[in-house]
N, C-alpha and C. Protein backbone atom coordinates (compact mmCIF):
# COMPACT_ATOMS: atom_id res chain seq x y z
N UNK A 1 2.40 -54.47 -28.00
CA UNK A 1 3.81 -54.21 -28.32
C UNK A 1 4.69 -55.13 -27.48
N UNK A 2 5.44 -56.00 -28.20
CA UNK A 2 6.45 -56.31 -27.66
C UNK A 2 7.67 -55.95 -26.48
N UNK A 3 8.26 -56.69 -25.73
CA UNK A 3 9.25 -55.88 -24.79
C UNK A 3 10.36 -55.44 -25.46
N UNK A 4 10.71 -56.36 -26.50
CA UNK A 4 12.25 -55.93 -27.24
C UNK A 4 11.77 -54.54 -28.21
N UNK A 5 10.51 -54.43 -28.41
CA UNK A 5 9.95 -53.06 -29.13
C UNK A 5 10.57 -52.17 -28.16
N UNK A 6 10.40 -51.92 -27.31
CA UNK A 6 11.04 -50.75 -26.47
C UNK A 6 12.58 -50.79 -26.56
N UNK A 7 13.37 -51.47 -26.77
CA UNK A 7 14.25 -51.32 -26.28
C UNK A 7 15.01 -50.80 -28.08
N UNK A 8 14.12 -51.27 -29.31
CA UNK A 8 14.65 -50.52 -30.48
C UNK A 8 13.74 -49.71 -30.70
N UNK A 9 12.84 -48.76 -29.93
CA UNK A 9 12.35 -47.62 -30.23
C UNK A 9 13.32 -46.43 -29.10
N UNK A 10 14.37 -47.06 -28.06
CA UNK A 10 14.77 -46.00 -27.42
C UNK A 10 15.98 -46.04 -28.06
N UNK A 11 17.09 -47.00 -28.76
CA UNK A 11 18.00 -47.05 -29.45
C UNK A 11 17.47 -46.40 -30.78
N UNK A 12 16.69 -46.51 -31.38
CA UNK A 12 16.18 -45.43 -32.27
C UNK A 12 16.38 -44.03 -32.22
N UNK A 13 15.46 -43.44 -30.84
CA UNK A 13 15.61 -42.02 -30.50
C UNK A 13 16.75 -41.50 -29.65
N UNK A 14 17.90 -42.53 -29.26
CA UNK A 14 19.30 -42.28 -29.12
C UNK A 14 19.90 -42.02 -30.24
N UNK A 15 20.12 -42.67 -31.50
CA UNK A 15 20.65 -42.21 -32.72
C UNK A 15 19.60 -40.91 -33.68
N UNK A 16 18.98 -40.74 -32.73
CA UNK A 16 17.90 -39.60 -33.97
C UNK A 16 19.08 -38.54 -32.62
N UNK A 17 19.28 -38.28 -31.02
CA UNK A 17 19.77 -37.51 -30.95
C UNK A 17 20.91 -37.29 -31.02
N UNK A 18 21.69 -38.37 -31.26
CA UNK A 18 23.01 -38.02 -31.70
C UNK A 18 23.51 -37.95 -33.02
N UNK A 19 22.43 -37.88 -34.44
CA UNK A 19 22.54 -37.68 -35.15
C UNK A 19 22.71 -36.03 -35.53
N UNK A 20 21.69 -35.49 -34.79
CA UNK A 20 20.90 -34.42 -34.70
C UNK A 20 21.30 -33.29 -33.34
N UNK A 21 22.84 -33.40 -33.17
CA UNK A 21 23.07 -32.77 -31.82
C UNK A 21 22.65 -31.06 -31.79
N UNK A 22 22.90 -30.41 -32.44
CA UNK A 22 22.32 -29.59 -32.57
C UNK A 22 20.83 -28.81 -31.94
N UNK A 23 20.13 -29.36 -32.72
CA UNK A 23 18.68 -29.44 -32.75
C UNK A 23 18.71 -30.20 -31.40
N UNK A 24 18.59 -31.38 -30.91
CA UNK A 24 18.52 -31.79 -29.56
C UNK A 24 18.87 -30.71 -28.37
N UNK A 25 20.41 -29.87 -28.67
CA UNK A 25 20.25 -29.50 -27.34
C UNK A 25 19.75 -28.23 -27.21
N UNK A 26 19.36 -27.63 -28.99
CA UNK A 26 18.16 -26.64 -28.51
C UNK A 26 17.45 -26.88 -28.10
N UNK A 27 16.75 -28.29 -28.36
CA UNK A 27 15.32 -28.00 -27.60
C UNK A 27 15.68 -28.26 -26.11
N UNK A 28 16.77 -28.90 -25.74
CA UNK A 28 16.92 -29.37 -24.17
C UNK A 28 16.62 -27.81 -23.59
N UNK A 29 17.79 -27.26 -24.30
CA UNK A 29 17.60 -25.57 -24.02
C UNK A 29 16.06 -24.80 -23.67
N UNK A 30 15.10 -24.97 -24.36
CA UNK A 30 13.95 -24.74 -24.69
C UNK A 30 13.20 -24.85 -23.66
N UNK A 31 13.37 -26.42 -23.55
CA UNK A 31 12.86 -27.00 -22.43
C UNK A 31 12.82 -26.46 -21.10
N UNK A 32 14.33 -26.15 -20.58
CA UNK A 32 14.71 -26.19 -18.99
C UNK A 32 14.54 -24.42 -19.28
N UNK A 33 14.55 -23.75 -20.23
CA UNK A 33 14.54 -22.06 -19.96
C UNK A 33 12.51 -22.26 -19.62
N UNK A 34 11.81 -22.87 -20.50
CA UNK A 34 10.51 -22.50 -20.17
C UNK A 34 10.05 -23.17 -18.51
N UNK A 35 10.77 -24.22 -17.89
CA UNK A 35 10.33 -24.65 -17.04
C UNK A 35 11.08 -23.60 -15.64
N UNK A 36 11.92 -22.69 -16.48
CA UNK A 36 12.91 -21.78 -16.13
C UNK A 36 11.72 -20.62 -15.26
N UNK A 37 11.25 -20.20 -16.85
CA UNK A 37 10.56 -18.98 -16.56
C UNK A 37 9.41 -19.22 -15.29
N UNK A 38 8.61 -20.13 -15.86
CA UNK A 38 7.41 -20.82 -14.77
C UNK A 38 7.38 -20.99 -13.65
N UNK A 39 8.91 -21.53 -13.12
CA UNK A 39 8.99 -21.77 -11.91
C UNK A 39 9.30 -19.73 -11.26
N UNK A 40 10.23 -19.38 -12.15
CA UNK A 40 10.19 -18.11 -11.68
C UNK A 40 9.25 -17.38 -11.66
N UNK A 41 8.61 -17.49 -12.45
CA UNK A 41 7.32 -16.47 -12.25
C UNK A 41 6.05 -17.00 -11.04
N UNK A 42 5.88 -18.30 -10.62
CA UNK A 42 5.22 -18.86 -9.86
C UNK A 42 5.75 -18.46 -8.38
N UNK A 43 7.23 -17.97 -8.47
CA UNK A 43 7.88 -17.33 -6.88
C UNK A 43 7.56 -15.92 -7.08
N UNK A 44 7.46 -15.43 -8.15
CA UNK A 44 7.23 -13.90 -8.19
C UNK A 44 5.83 -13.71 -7.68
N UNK A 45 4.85 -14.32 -8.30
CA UNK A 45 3.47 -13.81 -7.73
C UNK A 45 2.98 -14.72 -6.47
N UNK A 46 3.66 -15.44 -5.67
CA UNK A 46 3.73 -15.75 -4.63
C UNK A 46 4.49 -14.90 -3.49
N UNK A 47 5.49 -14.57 -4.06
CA UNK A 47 6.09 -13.33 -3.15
C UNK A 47 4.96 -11.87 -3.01
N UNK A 48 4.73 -11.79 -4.27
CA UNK A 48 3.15 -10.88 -4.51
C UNK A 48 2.48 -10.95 -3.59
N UNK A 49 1.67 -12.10 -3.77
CA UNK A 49 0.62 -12.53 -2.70
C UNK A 49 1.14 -12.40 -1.39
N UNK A 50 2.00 -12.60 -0.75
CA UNK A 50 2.65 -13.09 0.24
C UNK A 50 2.51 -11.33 0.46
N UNK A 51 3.03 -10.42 -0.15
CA UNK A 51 3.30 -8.92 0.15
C UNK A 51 1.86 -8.10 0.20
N UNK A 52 1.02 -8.55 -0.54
CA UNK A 52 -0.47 -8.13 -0.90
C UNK A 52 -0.98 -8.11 0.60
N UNK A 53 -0.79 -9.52 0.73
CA UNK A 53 -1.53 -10.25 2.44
C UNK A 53 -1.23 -9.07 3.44
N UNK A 54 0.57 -9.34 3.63
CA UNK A 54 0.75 -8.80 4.37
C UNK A 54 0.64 -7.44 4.73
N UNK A 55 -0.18 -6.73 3.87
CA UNK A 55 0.08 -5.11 3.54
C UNK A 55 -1.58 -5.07 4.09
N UNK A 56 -2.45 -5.57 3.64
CA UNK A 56 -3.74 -5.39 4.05
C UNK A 56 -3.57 -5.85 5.68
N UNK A 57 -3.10 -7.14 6.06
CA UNK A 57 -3.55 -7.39 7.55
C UNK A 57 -2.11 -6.60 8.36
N UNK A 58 -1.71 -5.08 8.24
CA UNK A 58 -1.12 -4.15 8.93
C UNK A 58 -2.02 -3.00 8.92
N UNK A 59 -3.25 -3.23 7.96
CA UNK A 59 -4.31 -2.62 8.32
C UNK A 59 -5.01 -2.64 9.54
N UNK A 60 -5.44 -3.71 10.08
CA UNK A 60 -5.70 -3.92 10.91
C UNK A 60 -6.76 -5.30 10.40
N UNK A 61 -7.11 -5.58 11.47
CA UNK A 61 -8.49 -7.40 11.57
C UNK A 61 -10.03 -6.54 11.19
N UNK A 62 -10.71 -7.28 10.89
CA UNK A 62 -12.03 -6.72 10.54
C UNK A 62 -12.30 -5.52 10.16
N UNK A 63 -11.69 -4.40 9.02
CA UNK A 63 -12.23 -3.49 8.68
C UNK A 63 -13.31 -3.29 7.97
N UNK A 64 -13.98 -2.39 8.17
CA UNK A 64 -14.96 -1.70 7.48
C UNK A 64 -14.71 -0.18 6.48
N UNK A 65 -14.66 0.20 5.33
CA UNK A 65 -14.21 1.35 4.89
C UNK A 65 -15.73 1.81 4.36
N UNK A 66 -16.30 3.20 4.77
CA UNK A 66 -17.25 3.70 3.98
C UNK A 66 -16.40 5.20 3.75
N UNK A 67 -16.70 5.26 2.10
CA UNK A 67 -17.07 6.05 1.54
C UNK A 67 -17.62 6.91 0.69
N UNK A 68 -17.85 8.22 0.56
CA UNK A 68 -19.01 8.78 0.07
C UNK A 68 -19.17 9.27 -1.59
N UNK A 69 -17.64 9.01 -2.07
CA UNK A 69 -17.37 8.92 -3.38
C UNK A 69 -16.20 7.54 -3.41
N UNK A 70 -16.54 6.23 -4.02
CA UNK A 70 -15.33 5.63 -4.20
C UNK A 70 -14.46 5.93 -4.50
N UNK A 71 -13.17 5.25 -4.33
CA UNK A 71 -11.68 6.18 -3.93
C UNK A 71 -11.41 5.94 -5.37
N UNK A 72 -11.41 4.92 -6.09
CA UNK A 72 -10.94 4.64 -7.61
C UNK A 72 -11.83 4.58 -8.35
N UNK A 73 -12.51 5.86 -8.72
CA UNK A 73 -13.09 6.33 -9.55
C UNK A 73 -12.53 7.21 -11.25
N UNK A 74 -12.77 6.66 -12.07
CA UNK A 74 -12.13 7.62 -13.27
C UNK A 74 -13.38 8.04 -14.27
N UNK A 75 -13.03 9.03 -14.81
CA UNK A 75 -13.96 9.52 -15.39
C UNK A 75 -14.98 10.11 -15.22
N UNK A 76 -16.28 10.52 -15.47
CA UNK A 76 -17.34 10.99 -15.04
C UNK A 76 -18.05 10.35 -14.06
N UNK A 77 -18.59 10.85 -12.85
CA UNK A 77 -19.11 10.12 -11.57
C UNK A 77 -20.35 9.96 -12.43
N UNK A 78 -21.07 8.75 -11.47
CA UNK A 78 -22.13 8.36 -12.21
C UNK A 78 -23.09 8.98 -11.54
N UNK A 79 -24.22 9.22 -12.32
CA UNK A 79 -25.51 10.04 -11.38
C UNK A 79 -25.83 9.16 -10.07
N UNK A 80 -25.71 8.32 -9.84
CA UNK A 80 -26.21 7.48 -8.41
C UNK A 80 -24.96 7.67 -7.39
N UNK A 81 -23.77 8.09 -7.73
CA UNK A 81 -22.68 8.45 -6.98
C UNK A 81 -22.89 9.84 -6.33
N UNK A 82 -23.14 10.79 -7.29
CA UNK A 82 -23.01 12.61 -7.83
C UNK A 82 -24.32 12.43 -6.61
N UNK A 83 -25.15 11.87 -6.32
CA UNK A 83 -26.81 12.39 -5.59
C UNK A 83 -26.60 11.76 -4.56
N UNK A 84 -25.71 10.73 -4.19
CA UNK A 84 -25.13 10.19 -2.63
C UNK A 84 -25.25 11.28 -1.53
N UNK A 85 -25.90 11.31 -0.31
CA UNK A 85 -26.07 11.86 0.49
C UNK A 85 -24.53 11.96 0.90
N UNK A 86 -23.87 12.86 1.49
CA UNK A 86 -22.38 13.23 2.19
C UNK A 86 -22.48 12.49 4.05
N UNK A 87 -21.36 11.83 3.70
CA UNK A 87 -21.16 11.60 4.99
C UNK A 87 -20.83 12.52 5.86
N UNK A 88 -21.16 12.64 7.39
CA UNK A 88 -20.84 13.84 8.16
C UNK A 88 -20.63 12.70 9.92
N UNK A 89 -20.35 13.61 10.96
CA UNK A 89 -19.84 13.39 12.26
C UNK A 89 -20.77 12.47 12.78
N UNK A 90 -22.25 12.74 12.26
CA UNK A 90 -23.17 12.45 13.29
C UNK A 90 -23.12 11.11 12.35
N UNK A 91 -23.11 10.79 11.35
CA UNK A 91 -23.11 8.98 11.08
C UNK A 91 -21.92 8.35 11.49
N UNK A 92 -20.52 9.48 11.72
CA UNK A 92 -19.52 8.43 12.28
C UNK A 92 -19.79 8.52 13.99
N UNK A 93 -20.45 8.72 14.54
CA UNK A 93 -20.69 9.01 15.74
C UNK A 93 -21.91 7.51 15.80
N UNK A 94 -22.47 7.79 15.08
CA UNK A 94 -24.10 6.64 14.96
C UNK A 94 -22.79 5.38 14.70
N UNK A 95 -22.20 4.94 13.81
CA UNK A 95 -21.30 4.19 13.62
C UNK A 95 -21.02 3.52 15.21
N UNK A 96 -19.95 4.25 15.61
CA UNK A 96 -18.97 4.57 16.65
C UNK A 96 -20.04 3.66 18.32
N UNK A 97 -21.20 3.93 18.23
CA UNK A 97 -21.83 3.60 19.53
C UNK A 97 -22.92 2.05 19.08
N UNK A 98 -23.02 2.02 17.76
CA UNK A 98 -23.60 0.48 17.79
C UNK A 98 -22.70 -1.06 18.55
N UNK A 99 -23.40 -1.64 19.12
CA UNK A 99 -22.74 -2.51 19.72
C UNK A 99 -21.75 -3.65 19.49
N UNK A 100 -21.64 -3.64 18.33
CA UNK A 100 -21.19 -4.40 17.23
C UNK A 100 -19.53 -4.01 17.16
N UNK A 101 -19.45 -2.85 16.94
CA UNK A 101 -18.14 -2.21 17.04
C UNK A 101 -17.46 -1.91 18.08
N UNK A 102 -16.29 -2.32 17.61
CA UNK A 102 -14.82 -1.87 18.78
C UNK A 102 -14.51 -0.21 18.71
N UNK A 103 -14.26 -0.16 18.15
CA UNK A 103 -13.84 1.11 17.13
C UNK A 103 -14.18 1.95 16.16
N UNK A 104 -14.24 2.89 15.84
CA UNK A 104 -14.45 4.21 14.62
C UNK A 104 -13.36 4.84 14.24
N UNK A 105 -13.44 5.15 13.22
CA UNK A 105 -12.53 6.29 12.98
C UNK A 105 -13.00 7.05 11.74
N UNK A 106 -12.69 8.75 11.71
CA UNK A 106 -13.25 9.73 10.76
C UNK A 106 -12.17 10.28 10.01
N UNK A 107 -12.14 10.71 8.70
CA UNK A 107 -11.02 11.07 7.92
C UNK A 107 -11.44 11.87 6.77
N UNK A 108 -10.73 12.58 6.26
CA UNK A 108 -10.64 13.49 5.26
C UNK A 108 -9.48 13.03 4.28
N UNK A 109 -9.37 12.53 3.41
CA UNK A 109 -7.85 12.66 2.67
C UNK A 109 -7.59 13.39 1.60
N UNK A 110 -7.22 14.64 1.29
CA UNK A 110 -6.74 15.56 -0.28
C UNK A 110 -5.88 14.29 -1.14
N UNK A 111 -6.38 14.20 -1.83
CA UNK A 111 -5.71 13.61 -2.74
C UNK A 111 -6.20 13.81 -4.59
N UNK A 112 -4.72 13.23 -5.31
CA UNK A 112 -5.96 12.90 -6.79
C UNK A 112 -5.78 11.61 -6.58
N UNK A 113 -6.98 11.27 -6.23
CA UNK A 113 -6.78 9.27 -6.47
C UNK A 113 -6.66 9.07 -7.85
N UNK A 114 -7.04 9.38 -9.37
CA UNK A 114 -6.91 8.58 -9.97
C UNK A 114 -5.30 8.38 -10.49
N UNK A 115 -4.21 9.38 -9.81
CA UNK A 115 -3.31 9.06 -9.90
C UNK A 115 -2.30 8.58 -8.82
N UNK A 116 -3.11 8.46 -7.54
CA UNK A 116 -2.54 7.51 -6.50
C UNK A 116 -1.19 8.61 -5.71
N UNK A 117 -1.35 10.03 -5.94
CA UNK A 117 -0.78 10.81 -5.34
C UNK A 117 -1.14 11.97 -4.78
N UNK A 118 -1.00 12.72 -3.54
CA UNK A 118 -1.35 13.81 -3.26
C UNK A 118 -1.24 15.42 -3.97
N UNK A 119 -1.71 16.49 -3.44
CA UNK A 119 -1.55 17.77 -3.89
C UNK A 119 -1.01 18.73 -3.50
N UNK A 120 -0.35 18.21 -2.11
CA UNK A 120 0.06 19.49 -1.29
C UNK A 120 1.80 19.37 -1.56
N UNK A 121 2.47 20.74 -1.29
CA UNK A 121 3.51 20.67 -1.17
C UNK A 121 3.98 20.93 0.78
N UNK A 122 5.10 19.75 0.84
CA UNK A 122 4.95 20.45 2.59
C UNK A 122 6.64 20.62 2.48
N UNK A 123 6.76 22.00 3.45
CA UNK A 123 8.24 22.51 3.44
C UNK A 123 8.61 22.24 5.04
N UNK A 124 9.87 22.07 5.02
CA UNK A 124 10.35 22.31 6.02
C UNK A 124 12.26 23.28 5.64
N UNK A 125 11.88 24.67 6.46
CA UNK A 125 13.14 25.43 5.58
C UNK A 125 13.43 25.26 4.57
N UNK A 126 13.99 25.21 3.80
CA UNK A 126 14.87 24.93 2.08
C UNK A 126 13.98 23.67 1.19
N UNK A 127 14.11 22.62 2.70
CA UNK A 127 14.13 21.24 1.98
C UNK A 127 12.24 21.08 1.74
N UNK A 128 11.65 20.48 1.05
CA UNK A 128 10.53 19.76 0.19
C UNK A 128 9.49 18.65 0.09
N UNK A 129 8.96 18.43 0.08
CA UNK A 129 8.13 17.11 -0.92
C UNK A 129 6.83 17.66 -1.10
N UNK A 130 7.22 17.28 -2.28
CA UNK A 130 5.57 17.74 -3.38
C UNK A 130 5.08 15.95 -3.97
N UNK A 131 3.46 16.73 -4.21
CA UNK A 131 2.67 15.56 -4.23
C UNK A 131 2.12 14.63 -3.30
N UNK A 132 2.28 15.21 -1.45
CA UNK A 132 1.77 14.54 -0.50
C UNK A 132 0.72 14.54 -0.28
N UNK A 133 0.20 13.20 0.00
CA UNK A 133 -1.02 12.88 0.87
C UNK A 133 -0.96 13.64 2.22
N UNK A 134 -2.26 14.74 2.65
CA UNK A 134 -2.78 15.23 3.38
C UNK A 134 -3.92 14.35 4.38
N UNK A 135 -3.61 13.94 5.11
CA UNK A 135 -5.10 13.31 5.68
C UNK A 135 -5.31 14.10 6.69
N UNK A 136 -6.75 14.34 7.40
CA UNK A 136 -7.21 14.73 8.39
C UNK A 136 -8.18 13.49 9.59
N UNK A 137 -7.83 12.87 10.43
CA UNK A 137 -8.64 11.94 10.82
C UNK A 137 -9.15 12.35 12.66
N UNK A 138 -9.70 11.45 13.35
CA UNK A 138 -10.27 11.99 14.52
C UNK A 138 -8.97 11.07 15.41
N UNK A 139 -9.26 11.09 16.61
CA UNK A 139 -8.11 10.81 17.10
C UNK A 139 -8.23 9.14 17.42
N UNK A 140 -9.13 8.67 17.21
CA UNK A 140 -9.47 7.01 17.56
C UNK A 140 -9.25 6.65 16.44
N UNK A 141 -8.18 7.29 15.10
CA UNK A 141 -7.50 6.56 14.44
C UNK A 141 -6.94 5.73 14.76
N UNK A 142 -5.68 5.91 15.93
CA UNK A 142 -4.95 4.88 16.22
C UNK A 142 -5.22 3.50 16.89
N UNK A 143 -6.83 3.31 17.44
CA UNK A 143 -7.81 2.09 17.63
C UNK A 143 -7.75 1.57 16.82
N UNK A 144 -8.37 1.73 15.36
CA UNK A 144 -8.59 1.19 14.22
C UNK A 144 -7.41 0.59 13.34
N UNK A 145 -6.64 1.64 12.93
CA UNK A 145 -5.29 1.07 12.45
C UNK A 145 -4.08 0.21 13.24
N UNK A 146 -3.20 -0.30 13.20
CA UNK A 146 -1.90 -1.02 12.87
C UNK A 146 -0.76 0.29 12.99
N UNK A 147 -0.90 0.92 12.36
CA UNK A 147 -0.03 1.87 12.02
C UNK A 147 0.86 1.81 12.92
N UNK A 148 2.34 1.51 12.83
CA UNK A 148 3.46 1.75 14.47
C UNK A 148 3.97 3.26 14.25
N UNK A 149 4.25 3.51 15.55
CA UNK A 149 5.37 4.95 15.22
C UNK A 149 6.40 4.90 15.59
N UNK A 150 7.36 4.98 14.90
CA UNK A 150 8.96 5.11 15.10
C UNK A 150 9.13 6.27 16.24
N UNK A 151 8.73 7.56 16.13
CA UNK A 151 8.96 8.10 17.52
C UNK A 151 7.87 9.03 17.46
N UNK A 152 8.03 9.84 19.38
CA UNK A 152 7.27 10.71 18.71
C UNK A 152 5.72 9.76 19.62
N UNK A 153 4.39 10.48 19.51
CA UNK A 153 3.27 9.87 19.45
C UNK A 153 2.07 10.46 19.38
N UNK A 154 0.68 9.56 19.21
CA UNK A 154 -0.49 9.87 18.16
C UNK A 154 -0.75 11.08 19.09
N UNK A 155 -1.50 12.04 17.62
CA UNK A 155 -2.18 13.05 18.53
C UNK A 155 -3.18 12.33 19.52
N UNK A 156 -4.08 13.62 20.43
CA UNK A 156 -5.02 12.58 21.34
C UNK A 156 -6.62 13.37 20.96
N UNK A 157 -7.30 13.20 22.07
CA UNK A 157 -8.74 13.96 21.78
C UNK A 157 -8.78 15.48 22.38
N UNK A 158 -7.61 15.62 23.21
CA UNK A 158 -7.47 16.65 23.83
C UNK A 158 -7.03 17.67 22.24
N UNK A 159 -6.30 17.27 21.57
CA UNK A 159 -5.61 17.70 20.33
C UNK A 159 -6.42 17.85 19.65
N UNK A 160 -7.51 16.74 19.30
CA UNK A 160 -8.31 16.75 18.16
C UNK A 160 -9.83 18.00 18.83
N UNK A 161 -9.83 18.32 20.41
CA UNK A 161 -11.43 18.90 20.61
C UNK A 161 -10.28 20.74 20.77
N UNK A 162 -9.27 20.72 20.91
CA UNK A 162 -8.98 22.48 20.58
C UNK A 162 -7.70 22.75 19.29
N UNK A 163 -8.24 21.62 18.42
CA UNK A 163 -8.12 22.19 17.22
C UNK A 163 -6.88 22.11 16.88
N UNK A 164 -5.65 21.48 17.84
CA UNK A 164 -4.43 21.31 18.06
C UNK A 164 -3.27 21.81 16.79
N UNK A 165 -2.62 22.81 16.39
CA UNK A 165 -2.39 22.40 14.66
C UNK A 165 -0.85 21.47 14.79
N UNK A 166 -0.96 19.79 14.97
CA UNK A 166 -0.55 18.87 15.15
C UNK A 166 -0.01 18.33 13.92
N UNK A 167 0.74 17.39 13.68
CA UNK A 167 1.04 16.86 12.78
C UNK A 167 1.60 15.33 12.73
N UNK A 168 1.60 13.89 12.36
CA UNK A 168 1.97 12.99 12.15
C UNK A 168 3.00 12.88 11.01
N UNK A 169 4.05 12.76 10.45
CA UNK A 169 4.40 12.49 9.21
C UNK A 169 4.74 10.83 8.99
N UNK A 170 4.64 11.14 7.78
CA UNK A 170 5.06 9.44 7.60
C UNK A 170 6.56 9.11 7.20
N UNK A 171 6.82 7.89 7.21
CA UNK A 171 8.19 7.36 7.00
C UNK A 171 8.88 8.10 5.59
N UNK A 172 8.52 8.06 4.48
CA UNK A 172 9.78 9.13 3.35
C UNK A 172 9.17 10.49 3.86
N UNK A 173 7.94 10.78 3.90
CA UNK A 173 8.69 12.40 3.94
C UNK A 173 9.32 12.80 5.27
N UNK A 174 9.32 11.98 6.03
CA UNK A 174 10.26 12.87 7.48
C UNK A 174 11.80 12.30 6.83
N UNK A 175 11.88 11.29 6.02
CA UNK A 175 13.82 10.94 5.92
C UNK A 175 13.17 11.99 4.63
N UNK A 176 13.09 11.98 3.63
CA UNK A 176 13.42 13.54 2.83
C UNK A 176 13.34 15.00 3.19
N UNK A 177 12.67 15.21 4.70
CA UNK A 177 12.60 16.44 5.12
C UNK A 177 13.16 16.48 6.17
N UNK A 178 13.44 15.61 7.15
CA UNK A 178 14.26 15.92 7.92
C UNK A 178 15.84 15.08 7.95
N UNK A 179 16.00 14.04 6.69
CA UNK A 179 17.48 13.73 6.66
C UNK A 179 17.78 13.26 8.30
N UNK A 180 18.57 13.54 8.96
CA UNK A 180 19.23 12.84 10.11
C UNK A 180 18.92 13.39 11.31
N UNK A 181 18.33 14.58 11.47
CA UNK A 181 17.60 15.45 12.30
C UNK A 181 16.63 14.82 13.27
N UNK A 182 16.19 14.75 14.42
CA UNK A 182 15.08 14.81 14.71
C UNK A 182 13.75 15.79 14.41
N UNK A 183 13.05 14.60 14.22
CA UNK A 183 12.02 15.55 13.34
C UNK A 183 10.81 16.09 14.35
N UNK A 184 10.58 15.63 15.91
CA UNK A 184 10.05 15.88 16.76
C UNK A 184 10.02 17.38 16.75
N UNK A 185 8.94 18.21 17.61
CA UNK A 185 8.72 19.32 17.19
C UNK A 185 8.99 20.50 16.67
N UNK A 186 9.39 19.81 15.42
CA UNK A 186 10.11 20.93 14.18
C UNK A 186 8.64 21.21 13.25
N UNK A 187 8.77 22.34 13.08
CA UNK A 187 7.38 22.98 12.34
C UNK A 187 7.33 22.72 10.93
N UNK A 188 6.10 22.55 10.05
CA UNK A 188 5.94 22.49 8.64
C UNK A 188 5.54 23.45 8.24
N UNK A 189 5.43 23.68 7.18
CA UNK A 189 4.88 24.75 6.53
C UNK A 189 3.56 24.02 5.65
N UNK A 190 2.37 23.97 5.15
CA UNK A 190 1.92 22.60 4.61
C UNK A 190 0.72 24.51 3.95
N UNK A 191 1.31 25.28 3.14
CA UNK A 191 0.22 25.99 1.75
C UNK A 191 -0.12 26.99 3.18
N UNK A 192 1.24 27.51 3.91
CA UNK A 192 0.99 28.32 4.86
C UNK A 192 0.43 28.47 5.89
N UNK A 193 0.72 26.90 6.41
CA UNK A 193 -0.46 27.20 7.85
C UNK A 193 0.78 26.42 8.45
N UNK A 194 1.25 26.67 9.61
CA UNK A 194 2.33 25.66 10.53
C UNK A 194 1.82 25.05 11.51
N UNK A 195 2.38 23.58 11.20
CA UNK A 195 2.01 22.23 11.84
C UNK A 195 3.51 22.23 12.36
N UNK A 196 3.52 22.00 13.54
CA UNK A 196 4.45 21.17 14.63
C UNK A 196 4.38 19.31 14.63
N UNK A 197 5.29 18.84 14.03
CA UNK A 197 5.62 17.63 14.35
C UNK A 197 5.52 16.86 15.77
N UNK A 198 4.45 15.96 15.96
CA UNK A 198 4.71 15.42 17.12
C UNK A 198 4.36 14.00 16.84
N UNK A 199 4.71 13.55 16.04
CA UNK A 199 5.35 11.84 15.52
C UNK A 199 5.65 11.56 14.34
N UNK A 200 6.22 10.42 14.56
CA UNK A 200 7.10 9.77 12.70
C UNK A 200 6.46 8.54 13.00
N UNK A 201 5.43 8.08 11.78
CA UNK A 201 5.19 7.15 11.27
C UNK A 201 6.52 6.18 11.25
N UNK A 202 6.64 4.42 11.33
CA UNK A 202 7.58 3.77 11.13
C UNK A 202 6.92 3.40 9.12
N UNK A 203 7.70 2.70 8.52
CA UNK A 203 7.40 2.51 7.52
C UNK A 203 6.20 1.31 7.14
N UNK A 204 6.33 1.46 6.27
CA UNK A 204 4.56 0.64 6.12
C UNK A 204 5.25 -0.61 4.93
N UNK A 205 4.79 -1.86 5.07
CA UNK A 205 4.86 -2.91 3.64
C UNK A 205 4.01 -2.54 2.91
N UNK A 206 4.64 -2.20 1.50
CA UNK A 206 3.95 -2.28 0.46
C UNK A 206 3.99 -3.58 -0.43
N UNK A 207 2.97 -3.86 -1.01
CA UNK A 207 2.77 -5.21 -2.23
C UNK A 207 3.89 -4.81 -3.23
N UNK A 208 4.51 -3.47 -3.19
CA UNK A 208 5.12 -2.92 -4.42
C UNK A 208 6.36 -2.34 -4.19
N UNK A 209 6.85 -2.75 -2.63
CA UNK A 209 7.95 -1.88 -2.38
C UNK A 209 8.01 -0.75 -2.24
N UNK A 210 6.62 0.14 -2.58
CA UNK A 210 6.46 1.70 -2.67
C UNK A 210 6.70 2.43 -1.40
């Protein structure tokens, strides 16, 4: 191809768009909205990622999670799940003293996982929240986790060996139950058994804002 070829194939497609203004600046339109969306959506699941990351490593560095029914399970357990031997003290104890490890920690959580919410209702006087996560853990939780506390602090082993009836809450239900109050040793009610408050979780990053 010639050099003067270029120069009447771009005078060409100058009069095709100014023939055609219309149609041209839809597609310009077309154009800069799809390179629109892409670029936006490429900051959205980067902000994602970016929130994902950061939500797992407030977990803490090197975890290990065993448990004795997987947590996101739906439907019928499978027979190799259903005949799983139950975890108990003496494997988190066997855990806990191999040399390998810093840390242990033991837990119970009520929940319905397959809908990612709890079962209990916990009162404090008048005020509410239903659908909380219940956990029960040993007291070398706070080794293992990240978790900060806004005030207030972790139960200990002294708490956890006479049975202490203690309580942690987390960041929304102490601002929906206790509003502006200190929530320090104010009692719960949690299906009739009273727990005394003796810390507030600070809030946690979620991937989801949750």
């Amino acid at each position: 191809m010639r050099k003067s070829d270029y120069g009447e194939i771009v005078g060409m497609a100058v009069d095709t768009i100014r023939s055609n203004k219309l149609r041209s600046a839809l597609t310009v339109l077309g154009i800069v909205i799809g390179v629109a969306v892409v670029i936006g959506m490429s900051s959205v699941v980067r902000a994602l990622n970016d929130n994902v990351t950061d939500s797992i490593t407030s977990l803490g560095s090197n975890l290990i999670f065993a448990f004795h029914i997987e947590p996101l399970t739906f439907g019928h357990l499978k027979e190799e799940m259903r005949t799983r031997k139950e975890l108990t003290i003496d494997d988190y104890e066997a855990i806990a003293q191999l040399p390998h490890v810093k840390a242990a920690s033991v837990g119970v959580r009520f929940q319905r996982a397959e809908f990612g919410v709890g079962s209990y209702v916990v009162k404090y006087g008048s005020r509410k929240v239903k659908n909380t996560l219940l956990e029960g853990d040993s007291a070398s939780w706070k080794d293992v986790f990240d978790l900060q506390i806004a005030s207030g602090r972790w139960f200990t082993s002294s708490d956890e060996e006479r049975r202490a009836p203690v309580i942690l809450v987390g960041a929304d239900a102490a601002e929906e139950l206790f509003q502006n109050e200190d929530a320090i040793g104010k009692e719960l009610n949690i299906d009739g058994e009273l727990f005394t408050v003796i810390g507030v979780a600070a809030k946690v990053k979620s991937a989801f804002a949750g």
